[in-house]
N, C-alpha and C. Protein backbone atom coordinates (compact mmCIF):
# COMPACT_ATOMS: atom_id res chain seq x y z
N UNK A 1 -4.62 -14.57 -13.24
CA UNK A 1 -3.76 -13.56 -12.62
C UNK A 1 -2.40 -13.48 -13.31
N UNK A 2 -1.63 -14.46 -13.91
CA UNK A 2 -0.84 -14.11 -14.67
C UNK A 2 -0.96 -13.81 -16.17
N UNK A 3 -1.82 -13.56 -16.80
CA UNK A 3 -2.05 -12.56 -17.77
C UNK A 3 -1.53 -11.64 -17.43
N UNK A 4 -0.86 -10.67 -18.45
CA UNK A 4 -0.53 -9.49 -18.23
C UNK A 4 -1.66 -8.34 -17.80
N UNK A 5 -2.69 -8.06 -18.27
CA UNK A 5 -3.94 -7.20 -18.03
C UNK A 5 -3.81 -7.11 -16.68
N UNK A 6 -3.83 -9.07 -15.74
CA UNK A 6 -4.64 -8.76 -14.59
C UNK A 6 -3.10 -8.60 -13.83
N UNK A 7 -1.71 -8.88 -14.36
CA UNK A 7 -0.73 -8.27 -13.08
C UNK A 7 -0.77 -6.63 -13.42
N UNK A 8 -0.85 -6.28 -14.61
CA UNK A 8 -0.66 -4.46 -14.23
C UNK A 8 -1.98 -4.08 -13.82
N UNK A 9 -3.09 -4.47 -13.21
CA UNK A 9 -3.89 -3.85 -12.89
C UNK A 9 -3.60 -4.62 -10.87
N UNK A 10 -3.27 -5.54 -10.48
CA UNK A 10 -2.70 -5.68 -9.27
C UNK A 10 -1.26 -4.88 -8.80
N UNK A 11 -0.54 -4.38 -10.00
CA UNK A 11 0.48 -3.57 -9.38
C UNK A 11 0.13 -2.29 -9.93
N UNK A 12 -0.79 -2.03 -10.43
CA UNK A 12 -1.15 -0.48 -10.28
C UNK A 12 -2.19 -0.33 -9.11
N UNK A 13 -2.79 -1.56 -8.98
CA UNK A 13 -3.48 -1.02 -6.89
C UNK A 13 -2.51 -0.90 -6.20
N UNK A 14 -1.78 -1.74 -5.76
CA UNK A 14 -0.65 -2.15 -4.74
C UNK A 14 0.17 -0.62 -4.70
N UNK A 15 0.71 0.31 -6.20
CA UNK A 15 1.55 0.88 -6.35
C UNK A 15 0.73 2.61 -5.52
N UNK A 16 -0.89 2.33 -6.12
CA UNK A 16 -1.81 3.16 -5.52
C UNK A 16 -1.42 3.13 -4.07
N UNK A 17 -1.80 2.28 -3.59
CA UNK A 17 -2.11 1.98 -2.30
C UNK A 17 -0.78 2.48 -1.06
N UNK A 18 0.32 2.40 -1.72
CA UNK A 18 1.58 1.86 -1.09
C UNK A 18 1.97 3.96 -1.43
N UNK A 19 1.77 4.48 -2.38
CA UNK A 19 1.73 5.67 -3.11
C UNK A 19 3.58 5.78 -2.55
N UNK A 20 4.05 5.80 -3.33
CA UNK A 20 5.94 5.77 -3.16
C UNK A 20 5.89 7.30 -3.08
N UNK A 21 5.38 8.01 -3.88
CA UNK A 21 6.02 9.38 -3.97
C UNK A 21 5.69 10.34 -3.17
N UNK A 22 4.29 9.52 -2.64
CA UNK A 22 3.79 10.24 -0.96
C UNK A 22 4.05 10.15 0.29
N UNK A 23 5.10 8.85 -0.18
CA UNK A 23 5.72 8.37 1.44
C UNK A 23 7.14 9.10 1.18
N UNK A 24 7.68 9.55 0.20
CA UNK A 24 9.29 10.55 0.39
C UNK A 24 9.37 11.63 1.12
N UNK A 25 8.32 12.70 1.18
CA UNK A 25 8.76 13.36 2.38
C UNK A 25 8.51 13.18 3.37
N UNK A 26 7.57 12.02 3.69
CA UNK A 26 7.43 11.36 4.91
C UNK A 26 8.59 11.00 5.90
N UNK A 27 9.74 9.88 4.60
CA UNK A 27 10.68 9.32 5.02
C UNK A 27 12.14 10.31 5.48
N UNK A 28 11.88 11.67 4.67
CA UNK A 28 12.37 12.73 5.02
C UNK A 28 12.52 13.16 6.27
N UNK A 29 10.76 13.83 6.94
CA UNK A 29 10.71 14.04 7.73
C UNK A 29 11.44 12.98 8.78
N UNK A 30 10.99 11.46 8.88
CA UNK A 30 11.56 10.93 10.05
C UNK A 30 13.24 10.78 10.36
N UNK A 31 13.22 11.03 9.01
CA UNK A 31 15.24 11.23 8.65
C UNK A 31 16.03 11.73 9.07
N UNK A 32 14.97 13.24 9.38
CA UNK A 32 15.62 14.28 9.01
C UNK A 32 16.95 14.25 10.25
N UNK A 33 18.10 14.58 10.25
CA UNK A 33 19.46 15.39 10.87
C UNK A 33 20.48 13.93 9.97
N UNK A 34 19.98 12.92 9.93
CA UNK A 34 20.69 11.70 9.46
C UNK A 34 21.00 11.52 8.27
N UNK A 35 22.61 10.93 8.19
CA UNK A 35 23.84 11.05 7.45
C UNK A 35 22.97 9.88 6.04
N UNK A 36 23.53 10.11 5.15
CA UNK A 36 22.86 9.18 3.50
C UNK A 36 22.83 7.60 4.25
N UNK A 37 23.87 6.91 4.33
CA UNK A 37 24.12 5.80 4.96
C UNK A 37 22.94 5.68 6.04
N UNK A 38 22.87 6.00 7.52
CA UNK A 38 21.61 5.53 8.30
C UNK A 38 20.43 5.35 7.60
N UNK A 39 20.41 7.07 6.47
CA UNK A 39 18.66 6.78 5.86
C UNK A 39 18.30 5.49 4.94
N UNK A 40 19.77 4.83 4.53
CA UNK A 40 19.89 3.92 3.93
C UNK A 40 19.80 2.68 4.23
N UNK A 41 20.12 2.89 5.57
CA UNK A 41 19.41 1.23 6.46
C UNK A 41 18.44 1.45 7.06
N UNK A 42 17.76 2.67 7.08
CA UNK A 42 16.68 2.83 7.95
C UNK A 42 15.32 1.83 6.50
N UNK A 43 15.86 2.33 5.32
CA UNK A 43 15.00 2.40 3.81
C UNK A 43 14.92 0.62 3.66
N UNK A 44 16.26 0.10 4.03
CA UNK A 44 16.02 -1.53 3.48
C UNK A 44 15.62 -1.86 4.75
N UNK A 45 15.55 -2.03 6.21
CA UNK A 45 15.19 -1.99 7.06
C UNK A 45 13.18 -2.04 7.11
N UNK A 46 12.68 -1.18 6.60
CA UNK A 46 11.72 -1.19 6.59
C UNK A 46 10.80 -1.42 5.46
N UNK A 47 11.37 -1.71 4.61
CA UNK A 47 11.53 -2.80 3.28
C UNK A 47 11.09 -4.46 3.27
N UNK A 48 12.15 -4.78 3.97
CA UNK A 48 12.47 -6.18 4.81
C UNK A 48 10.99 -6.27 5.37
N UNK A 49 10.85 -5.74 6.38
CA UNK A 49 9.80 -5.88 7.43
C UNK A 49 8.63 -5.99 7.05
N UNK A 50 8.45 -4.86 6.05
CA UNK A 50 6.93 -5.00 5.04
C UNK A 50 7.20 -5.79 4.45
N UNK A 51 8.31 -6.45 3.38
CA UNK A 51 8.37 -7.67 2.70
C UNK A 51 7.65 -8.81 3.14
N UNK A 52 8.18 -9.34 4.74
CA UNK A 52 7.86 -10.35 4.96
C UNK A 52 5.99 -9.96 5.70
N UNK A 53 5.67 -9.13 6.03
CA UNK A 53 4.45 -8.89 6.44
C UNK A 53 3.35 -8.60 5.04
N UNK A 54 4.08 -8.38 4.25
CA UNK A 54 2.97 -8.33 2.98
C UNK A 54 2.63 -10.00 2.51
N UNK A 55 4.16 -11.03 2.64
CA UNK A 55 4.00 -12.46 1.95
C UNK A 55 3.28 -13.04 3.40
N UNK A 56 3.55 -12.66 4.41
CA UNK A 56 2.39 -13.42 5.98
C UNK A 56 0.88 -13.53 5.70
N UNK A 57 0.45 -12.22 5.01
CA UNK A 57 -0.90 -11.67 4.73
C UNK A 57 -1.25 -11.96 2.85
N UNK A 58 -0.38 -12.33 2.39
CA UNK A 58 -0.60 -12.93 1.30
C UNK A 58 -1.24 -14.72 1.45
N UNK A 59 -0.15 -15.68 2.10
CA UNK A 59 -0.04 -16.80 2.35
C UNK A 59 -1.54 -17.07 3.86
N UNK A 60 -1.41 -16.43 4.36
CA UNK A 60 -2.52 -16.86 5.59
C UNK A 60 -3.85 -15.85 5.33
N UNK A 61 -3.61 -14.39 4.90
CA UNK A 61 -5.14 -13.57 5.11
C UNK A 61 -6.49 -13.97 4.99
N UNK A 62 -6.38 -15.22 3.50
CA UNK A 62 -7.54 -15.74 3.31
C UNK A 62 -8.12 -16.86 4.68
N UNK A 63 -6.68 -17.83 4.65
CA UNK A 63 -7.34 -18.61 5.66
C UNK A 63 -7.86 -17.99 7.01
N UNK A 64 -7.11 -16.98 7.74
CA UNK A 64 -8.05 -16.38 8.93
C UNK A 64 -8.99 -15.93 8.63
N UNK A 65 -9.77 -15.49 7.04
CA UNK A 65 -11.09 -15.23 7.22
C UNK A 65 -11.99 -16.46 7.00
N UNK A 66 -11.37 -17.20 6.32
CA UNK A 66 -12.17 -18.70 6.57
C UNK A 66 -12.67 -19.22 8.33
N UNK A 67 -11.38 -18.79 8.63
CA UNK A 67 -11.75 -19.52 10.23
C UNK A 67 -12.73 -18.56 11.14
N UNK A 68 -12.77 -17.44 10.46
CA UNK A 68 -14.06 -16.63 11.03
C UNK A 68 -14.79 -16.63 10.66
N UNK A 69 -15.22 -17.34 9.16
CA UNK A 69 -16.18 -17.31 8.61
C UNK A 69 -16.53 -16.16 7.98
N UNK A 70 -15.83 -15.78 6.90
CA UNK A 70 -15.55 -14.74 6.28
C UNK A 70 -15.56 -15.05 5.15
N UNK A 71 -16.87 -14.30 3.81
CA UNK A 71 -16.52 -14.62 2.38
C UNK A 71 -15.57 -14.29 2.03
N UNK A 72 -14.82 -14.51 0.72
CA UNK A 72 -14.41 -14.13 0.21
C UNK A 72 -14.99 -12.83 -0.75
N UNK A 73 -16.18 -12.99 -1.06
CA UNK A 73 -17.10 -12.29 -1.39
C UNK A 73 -17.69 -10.74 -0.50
N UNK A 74 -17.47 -11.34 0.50
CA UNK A 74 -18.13 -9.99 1.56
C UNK A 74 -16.74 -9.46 1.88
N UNK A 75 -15.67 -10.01 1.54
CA UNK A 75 -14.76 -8.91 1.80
C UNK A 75 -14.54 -8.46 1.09
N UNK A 76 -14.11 -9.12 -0.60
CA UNK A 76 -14.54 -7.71 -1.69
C UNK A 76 -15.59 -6.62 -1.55
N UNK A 77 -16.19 -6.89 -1.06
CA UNK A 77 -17.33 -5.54 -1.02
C UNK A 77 -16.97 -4.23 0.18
N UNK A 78 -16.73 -5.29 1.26
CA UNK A 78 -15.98 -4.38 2.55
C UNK A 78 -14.50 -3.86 2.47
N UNK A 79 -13.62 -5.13 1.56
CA UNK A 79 -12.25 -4.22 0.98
C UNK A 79 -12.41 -3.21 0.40
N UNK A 80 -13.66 -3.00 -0.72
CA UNK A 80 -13.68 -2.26 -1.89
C UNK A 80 -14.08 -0.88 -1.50
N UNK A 81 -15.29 -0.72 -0.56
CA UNK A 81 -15.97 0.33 0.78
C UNK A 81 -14.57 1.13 1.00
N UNK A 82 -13.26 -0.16 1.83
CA UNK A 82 -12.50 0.80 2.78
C UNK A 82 -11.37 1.04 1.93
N UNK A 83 -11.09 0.67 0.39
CA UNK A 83 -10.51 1.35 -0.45
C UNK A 83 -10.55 2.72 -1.09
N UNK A 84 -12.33 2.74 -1.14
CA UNK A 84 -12.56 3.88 -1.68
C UNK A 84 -12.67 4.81 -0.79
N UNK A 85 -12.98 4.75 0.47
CA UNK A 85 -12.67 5.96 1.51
C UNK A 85 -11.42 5.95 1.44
N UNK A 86 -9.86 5.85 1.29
CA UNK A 86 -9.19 5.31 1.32
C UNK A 86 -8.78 6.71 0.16
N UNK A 87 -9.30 6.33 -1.19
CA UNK A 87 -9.35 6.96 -2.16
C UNK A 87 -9.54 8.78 -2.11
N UNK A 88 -11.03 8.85 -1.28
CA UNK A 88 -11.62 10.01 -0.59
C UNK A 88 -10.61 11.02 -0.14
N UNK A 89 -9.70 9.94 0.67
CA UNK A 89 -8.85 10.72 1.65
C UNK A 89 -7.48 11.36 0.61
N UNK A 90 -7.31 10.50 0.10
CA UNK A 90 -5.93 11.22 -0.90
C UNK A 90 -6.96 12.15 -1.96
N UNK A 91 -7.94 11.86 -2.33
CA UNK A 91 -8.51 13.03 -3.30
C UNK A 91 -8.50 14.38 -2.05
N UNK A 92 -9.03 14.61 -1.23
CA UNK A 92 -8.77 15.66 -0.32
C UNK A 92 -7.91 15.51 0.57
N UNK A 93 -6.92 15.02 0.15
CA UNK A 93 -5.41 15.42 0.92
C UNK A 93 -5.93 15.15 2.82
N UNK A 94 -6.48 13.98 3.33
CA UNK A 94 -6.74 13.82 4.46
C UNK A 94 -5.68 13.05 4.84
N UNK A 95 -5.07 11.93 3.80
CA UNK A 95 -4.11 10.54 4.13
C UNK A 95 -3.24 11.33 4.05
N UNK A 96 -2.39 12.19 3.55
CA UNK A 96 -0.62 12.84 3.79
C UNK A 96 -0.94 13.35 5.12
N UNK A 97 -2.06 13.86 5.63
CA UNK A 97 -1.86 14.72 7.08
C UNK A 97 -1.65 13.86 7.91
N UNK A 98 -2.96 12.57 7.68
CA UNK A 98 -2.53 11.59 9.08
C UNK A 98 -1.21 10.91 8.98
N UNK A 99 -0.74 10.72 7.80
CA UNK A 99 0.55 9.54 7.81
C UNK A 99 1.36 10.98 8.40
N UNK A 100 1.43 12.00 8.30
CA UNK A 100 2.16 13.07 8.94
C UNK A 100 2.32 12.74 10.52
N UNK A 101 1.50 13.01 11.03
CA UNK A 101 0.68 12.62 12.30
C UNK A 101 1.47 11.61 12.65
N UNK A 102 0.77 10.17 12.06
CA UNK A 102 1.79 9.29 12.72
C UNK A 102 2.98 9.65 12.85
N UNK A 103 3.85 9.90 11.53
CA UNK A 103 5.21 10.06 11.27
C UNK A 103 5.72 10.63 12.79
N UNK A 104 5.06 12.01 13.10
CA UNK A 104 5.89 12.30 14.24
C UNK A 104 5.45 12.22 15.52
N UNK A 105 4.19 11.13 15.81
CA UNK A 105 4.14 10.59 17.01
C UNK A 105 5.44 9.54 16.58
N UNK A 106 5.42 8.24 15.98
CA UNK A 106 6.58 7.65 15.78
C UNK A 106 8.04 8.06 16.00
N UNK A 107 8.30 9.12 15.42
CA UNK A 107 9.36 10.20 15.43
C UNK A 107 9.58 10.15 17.32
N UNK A 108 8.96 10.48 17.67
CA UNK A 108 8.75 10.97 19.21
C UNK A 108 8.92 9.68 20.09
N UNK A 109 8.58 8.65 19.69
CA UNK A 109 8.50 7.21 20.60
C UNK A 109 9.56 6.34 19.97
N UNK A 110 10.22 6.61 18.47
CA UNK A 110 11.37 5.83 18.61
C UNK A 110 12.34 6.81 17.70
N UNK A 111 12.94 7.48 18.08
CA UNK A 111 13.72 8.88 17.37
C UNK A 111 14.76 8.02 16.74
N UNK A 112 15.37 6.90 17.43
CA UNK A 112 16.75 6.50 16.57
C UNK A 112 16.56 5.04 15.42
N UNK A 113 15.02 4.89 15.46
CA UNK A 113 15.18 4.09 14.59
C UNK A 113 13.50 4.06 14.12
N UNK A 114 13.24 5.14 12.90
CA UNK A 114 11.84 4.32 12.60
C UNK A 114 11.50 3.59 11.67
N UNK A 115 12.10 2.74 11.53
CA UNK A 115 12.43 1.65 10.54
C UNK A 115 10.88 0.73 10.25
N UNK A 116 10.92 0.09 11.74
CA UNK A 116 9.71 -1.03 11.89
C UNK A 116 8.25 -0.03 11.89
N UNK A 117 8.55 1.30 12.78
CA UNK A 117 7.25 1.93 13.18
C UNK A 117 7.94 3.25 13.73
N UNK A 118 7.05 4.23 12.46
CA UNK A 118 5.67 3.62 11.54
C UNK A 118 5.87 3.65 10.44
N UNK A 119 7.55 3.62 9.96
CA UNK A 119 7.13 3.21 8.31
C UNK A 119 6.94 1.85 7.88
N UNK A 120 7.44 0.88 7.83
CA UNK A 120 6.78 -0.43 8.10
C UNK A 120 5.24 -0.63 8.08
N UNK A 121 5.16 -0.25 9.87
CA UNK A 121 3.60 -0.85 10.22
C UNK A 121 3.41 0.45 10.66
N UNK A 122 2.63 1.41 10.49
CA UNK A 122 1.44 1.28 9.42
C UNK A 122 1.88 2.37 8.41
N UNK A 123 2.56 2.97 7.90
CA UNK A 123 2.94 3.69 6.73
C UNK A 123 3.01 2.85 5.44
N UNK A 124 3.88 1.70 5.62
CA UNK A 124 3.58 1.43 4.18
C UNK A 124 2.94 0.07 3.98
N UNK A 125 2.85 -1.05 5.02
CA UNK A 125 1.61 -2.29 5.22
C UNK A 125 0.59 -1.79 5.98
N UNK A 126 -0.41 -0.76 5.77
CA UNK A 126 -1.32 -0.41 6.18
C UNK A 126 -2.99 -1.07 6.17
N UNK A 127 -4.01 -0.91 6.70
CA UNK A 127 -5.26 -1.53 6.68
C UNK A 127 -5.34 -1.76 5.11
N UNK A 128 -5.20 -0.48 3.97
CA UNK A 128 -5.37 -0.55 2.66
C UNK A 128 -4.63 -1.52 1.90
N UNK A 129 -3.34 -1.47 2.56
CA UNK A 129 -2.60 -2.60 2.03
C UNK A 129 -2.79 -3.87 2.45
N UNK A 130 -3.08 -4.32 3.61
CA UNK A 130 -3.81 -5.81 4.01
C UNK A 130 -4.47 -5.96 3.23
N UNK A 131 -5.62 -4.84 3.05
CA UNK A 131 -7.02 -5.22 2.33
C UNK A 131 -6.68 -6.00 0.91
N UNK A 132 -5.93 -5.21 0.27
CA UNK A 132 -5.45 -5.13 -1.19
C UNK A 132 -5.11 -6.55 -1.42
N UNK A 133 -4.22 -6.87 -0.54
CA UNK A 133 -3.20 -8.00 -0.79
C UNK A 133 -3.88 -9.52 -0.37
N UNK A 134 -5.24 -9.26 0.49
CA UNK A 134 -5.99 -10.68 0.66
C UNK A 134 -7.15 -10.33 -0.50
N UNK A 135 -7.14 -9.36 -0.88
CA UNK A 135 -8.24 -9.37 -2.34
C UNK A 135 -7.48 -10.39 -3.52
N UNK A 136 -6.18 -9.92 -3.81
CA UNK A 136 -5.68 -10.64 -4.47
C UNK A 136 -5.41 -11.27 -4.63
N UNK A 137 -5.23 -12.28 -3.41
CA UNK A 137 -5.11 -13.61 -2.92
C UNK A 137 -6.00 -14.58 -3.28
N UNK A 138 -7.41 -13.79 -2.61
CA UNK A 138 -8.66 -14.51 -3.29
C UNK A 138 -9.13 -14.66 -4.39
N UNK A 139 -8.24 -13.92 -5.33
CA UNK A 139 -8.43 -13.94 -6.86
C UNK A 139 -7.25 -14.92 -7.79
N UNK A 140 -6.40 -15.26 -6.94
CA UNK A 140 -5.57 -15.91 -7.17
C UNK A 140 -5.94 -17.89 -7.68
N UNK A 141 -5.36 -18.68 -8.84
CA UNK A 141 -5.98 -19.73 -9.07
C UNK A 141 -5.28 -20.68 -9.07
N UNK A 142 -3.96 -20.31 -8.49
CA UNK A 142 -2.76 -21.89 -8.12
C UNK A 142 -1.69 -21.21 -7.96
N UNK A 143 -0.64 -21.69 -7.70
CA UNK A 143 0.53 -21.60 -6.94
C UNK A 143 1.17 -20.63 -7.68
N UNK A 144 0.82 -20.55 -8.98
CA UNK A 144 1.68 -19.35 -9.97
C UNK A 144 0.76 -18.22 -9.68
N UNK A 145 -0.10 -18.06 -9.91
CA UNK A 145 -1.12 -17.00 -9.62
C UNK A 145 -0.09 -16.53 -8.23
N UNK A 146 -0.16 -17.11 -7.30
CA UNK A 146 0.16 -16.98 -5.86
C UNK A 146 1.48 -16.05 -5.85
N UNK A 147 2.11 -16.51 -6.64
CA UNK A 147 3.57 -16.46 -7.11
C UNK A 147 3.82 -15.05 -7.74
N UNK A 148 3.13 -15.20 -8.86
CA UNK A 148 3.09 -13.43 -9.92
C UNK A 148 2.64 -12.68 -8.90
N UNK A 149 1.41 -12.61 -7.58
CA UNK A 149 1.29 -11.66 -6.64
C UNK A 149 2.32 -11.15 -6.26
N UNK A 150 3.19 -12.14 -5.56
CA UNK A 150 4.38 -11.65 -4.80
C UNK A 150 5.16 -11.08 -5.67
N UNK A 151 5.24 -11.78 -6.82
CA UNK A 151 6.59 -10.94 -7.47
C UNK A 151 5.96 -9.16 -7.65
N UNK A 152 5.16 -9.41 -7.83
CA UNK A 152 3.96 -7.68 -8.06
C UNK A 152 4.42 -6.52 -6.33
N UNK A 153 4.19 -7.89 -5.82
CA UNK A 153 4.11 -7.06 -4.39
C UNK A 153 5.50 -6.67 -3.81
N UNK A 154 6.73 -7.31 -4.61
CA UNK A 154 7.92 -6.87 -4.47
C UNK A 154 8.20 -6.03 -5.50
N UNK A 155 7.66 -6.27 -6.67
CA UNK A 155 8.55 -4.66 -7.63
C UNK A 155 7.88 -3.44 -6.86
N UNK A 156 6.82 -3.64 -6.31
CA UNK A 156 6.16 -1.97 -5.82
C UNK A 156 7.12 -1.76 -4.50
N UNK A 157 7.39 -3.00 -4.00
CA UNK A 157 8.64 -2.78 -2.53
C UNK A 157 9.60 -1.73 -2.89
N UNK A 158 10.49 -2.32 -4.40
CA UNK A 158 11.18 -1.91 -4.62
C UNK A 158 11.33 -0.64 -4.90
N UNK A 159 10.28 -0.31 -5.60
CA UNK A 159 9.97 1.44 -6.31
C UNK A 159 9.51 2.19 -5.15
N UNK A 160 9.30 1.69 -3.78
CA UNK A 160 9.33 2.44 -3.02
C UNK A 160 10.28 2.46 -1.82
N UNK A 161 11.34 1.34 -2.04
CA UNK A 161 12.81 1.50 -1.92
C UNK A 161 13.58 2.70 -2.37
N UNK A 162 13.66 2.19 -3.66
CA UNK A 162 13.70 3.49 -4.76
C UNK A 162 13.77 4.57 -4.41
N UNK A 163 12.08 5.29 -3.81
CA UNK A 163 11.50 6.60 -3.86
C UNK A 163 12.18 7.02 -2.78
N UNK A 164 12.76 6.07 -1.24
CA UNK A 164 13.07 6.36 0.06
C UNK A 164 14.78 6.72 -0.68
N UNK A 165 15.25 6.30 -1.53
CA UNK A 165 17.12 7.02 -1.08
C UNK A 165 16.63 8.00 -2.52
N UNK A 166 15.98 8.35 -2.97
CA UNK A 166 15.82 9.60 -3.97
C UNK A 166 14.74 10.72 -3.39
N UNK A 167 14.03 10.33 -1.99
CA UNK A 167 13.17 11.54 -1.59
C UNK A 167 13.62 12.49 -1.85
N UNK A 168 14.96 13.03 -1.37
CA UNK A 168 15.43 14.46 -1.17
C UNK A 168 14.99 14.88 -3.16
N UNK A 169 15.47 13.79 -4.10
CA UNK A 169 15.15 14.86 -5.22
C UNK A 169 13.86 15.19 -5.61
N UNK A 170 13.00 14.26 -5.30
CA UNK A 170 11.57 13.96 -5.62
C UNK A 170 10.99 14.86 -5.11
N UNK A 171 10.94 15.26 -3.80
CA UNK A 171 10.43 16.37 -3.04
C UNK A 171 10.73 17.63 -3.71
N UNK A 172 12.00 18.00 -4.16
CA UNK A 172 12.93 19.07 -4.82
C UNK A 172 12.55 19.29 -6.54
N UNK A 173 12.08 18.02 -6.93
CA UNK A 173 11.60 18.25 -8.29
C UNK A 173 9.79 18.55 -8.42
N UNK A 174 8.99 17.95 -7.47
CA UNK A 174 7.85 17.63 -7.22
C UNK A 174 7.34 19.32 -7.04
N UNK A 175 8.03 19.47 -5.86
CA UNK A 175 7.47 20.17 -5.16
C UNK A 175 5.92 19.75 -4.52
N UNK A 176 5.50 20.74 -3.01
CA UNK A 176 4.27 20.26 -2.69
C UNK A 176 3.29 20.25 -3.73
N UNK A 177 3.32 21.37 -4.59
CA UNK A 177 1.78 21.29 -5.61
C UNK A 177 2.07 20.34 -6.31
N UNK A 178 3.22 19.92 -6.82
CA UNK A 178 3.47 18.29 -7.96
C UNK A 178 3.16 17.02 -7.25
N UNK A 179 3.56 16.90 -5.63
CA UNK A 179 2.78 15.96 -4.75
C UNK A 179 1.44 15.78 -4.90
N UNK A 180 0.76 17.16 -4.44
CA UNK A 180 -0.70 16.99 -4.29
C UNK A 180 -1.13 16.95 -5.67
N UNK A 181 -0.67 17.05 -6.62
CA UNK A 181 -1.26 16.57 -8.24
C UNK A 181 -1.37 14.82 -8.33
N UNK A 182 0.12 14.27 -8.11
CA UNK A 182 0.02 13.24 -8.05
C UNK A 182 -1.05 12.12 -7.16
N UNK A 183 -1.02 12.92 -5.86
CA UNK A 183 -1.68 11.85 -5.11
C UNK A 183 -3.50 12.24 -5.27
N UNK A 184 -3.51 12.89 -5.66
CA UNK A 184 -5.29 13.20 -6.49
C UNK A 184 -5.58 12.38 -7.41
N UNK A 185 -4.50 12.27 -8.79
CA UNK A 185 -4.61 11.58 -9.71
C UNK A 185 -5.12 10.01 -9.26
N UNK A 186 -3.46 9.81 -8.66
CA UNK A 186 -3.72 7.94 -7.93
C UNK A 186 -5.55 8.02 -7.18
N UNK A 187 -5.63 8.97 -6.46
CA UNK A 187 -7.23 8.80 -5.76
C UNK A 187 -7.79 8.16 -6.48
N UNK A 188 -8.11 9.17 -7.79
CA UNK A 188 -9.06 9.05 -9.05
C UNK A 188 -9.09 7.52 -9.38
N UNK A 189 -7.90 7.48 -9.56
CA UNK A 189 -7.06 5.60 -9.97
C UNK A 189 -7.69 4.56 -8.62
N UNK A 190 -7.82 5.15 -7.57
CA UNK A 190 -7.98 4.38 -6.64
C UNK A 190 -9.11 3.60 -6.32
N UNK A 191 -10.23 4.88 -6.50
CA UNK A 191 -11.70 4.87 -6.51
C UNK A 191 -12.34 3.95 -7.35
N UNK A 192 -11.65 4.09 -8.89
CA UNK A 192 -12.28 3.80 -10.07
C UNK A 192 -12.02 1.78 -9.44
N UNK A 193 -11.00 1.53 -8.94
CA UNK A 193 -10.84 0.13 -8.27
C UNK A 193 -11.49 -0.21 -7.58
N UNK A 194 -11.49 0.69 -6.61
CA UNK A 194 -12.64 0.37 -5.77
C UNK A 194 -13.74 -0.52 -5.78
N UNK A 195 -14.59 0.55 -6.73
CA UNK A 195 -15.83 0.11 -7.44
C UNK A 195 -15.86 -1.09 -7.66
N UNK A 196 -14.96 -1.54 -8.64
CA UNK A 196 -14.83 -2.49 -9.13
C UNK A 196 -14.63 -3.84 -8.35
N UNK A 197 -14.07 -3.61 -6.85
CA UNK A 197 -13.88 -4.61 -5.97
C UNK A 197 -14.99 -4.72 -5.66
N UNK A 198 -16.18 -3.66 -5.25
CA UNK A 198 -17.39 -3.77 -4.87
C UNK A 198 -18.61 -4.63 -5.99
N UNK A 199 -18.24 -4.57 -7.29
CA UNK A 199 -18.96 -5.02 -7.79
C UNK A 199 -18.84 -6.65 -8.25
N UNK A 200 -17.26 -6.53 -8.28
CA UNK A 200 -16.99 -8.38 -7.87
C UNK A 200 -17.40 -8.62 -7.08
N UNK A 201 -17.59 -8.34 -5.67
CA UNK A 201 -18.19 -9.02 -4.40
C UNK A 201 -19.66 -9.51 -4.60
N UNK A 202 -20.52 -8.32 -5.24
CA UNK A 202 -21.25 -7.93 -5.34
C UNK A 202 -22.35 -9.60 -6.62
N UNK A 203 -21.20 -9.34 -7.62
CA UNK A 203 -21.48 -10.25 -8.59
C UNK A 203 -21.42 -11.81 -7.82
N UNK A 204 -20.46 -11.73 -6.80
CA UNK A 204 -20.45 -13.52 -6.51
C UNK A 204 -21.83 -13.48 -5.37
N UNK A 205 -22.27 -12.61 -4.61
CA UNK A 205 -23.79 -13.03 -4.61
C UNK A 205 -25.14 -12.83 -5.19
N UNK A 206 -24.60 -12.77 -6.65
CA UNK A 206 -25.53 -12.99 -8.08
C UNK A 206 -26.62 -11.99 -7.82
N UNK A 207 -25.79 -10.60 -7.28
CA UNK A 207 -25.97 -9.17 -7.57
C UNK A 207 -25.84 -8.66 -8.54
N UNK A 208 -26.75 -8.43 -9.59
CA UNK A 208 -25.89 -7.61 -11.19
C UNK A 208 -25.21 -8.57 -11.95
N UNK A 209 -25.66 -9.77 -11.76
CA UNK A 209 -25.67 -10.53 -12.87
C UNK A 209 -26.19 -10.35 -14.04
């Protein structure tokens, strides 16, 4: 895992998964009437929160599937399944409607602060992102391995730090059709991972060997 190959191919899932440039008008919308400054603690605010909920599910995800008795193996195959639907949904533009959805039930149940929820939980540490982040875990081979994850799982924090105090231009340069280009592309990117989680699973019960 610390080879270079295998961290840019863990922070190009993570970066998939987390999609920064699909959560800006998101963070917009829940923003919206609020001065640069609030959107600015609302952005590290919910930063923070996924920070420490991405390293919780880094450090323990594997062991609670141990204690259920959970491969490591059968969840590559079942991570890899609910990645690529996952994938499905941004190739036909299904995931911007629901994170919409949430956005303004959230919007509606906590108007002055949606910091924790739902950008946090579940906008940007979502089922895909659990999944992602105990895949990688399990691929992980000592304490540095363990280590290069996190640092992976914080530069994508950051770039979608980043994307939250530059939405207004991103949206403005993007536009919706430059959105929906982008988040098709990542699909494509998403899927093609997918697979690939499915067929590691797949390979450790000396499937396609």
């Amino acid at each position: 895992m610390t080879e270079l190959p295998a961290l840019i191919a863990a922070f190009t899932t993570m970066f998939i998964i987390l999609d920064p440039p699909g959560l800006a008008p998101v963070f917009i919308a829940l923003t919206q009437g609020m001065t640069a400054a609030q959107r600015r603690t609302i952005a590290v605010r919910a930063c923070i929160v996924s920070a420490v909920l991405m390293i919780l599910f880094l450090f323990l995800g594997e062991a609670v599937l141990g204690f259920i008795g959970i491969s490591m193996d059968a969840f590559r195959i079942a991570g890899g399944i609910l990645l690529f639907l996952t994938a499905l949904d941004m190739l036909f533009q299904r995931r911007q409607a629901r994170r919409e959805d949430s956005a303004a039930e959230g919007q509606a149940e906590h108007h002055d602060d949606p910091s924790v929820f739902p950008l946090a939980l579940p906008l940007i540490v979502g089922p895909g992102a659990i999944t992602t982040i105990i895949l990688l875990a399990g691929e992980a081979q000592g304490a540095a391995d363990v280590g290069a994850i996190a640092a992976v799982l914080m530069a994508v924090l950051l770039i979608t730090f980043l994307s939250f105090l530059a939405a207004p231009a991103i949206e403005r340069i993007l536009g919706k059709t430059g959105l929906n280009i982008v988040t098709r592309v990542l699909g494509m990117l998403l899927a093609a991972l997918a697979v690939q989680f499915v067929l590691d699973g797949l390979r450790g019960f000396g499937i396609g060997t």
